[in-house]
Protein backbone atom coordinates (compact mmCIF):
# COMPACT_ATOMS: atom_id res chain seq x y z
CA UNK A 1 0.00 0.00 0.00
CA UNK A 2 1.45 3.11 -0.78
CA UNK A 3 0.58 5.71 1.66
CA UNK A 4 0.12 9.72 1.43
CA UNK A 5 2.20 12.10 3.55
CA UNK A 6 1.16 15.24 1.90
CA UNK A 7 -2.11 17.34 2.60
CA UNK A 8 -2.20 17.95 -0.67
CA UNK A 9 -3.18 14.84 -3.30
CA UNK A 10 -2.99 14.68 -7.12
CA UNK A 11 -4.73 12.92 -9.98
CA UNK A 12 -3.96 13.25 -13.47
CA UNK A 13 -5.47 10.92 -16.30
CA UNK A 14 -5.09 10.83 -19.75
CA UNK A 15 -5.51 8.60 -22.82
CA UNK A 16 -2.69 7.24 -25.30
CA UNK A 17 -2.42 5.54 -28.36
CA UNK A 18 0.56 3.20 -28.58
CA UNK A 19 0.49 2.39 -32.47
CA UNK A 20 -1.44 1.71 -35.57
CA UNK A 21 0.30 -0.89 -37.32
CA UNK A 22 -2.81 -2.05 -39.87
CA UNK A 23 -1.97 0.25 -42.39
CA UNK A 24 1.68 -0.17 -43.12
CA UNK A 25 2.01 -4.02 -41.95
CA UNK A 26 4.15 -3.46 -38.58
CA UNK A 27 5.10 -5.89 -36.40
CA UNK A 28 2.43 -5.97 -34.20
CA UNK A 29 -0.03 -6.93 -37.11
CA UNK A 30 2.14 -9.17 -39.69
CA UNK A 31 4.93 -10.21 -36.62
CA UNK A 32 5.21 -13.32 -34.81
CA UNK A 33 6.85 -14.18 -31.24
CA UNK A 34 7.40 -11.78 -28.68
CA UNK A 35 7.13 -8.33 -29.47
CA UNK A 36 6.48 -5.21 -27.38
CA UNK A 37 5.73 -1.21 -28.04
CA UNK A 38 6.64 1.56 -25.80
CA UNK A 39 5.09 5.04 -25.50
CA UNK A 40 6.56 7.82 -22.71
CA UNK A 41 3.39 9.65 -20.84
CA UNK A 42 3.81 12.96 -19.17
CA UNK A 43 2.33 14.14 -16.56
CA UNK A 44 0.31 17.64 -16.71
CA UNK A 45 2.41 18.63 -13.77
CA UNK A 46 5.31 16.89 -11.61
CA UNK A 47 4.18 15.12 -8.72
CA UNK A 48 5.83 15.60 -5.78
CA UNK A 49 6.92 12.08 -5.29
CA UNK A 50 6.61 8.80 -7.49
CA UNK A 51 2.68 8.44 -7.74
CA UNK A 52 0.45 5.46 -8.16
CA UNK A 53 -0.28 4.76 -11.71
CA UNK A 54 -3.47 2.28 -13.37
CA UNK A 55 -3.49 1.68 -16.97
CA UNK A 56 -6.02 -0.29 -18.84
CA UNK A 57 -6.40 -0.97 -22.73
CA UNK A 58 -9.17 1.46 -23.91
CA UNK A 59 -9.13 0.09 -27.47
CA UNK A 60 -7.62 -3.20 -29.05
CA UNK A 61 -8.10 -3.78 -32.84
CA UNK A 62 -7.25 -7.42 -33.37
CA UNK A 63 -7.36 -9.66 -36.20
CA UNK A 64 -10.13 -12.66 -34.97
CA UNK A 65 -7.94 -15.77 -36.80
CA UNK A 66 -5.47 -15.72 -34.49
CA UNK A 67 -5.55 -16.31 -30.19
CA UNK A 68 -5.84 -12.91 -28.18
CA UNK A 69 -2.21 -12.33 -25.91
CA UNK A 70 -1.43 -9.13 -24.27
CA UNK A 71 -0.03 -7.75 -21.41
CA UNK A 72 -0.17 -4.18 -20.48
CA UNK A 73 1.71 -1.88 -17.87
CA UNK A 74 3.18 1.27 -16.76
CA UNK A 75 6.62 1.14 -16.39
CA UNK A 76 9.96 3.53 -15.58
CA UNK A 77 7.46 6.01 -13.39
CA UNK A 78 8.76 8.74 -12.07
CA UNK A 79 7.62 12.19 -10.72
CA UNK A 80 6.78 13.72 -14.40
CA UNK A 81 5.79 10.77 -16.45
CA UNK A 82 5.95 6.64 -17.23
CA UNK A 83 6.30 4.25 -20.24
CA UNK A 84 3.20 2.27 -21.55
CA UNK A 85 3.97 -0.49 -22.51
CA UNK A 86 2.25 -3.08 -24.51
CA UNK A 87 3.65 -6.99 -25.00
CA UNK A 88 1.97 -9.25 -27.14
CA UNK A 89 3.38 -12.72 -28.08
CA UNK A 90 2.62 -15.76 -30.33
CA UNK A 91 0.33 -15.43 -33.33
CA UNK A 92 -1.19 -12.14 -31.94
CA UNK A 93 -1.96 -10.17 -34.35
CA UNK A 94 -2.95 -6.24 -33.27
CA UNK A 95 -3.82 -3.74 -35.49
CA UNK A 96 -4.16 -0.86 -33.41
CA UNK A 97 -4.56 -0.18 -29.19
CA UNK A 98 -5.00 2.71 -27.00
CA UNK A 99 -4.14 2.65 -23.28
CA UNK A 100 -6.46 5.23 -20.42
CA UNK A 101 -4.44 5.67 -17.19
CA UNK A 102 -4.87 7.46 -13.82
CA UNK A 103 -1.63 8.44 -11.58
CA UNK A 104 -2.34 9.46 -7.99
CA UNK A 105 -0.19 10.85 -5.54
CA UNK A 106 1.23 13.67 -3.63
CA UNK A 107 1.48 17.07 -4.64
CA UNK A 108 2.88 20.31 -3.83
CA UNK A 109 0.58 23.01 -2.25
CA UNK A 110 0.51 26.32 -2.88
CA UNK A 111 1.63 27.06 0.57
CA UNK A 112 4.52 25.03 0.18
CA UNK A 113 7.66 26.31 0.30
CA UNK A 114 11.52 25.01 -0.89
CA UNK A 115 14.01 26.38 1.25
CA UNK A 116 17.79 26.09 0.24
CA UNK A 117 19.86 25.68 3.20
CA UNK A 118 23.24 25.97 0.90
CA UNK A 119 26.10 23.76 0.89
């Protein structure tokens, strides 16, 4: 459980699209095996430390001859952003997906301050 010092909590959310590989036959659609795409996020504003982050697939185009594999995460999170990632493996075969996620955690208040105490 990740708990909350700060009187002050933020959420951000967003939306991303991680590819589109239908129209010019990428990997994801004409591949085989293990293969994986990665897209950095942003947050709107820095959090003040390493929020809590859920992603979920908010679209998946898939081709309906072939079994249905994927895995996805947030990964590499910091204070200003993450990678999504998407795996697949197999015969997968994915046109196009789209990832919604949600980060939580503290913030800085407005009546914070940052005092430098100097070296």
């Amino acid at each position: 459980m990740k708990k909350l010092y700060s009187s002050v909590t933020g959420i951000d959310q967003g939306s991303v699209q991680l590819f589109s590989d239908f129209e010019d036959g990428g990997e994801m659609w004409s591949g085989q095996g293990d293969r994986e795409r990665w897209m950095p996020v942003q947050f709107s504003e820095p959090f003040k430390t390493v929020p809590a982050v859920f992603i979920s697939l908010q679209l998946l185009d898939l081709h309906t001859g072939a079994n249905h594999r994927t895995v996805t995460v947030a990964e590499n999170i910091t204070e200003t952003g993450f990678d999504a990632v998407l795996r697949t493996w197999g015969d997968t075969r994915i046109a196009r997906a789209s990832a919604a996620w949600m980060a939580i955690g503290e913030v800085k208040g407005d009546e914070d301050w940052d005092i430098d105490y100097g070296s």
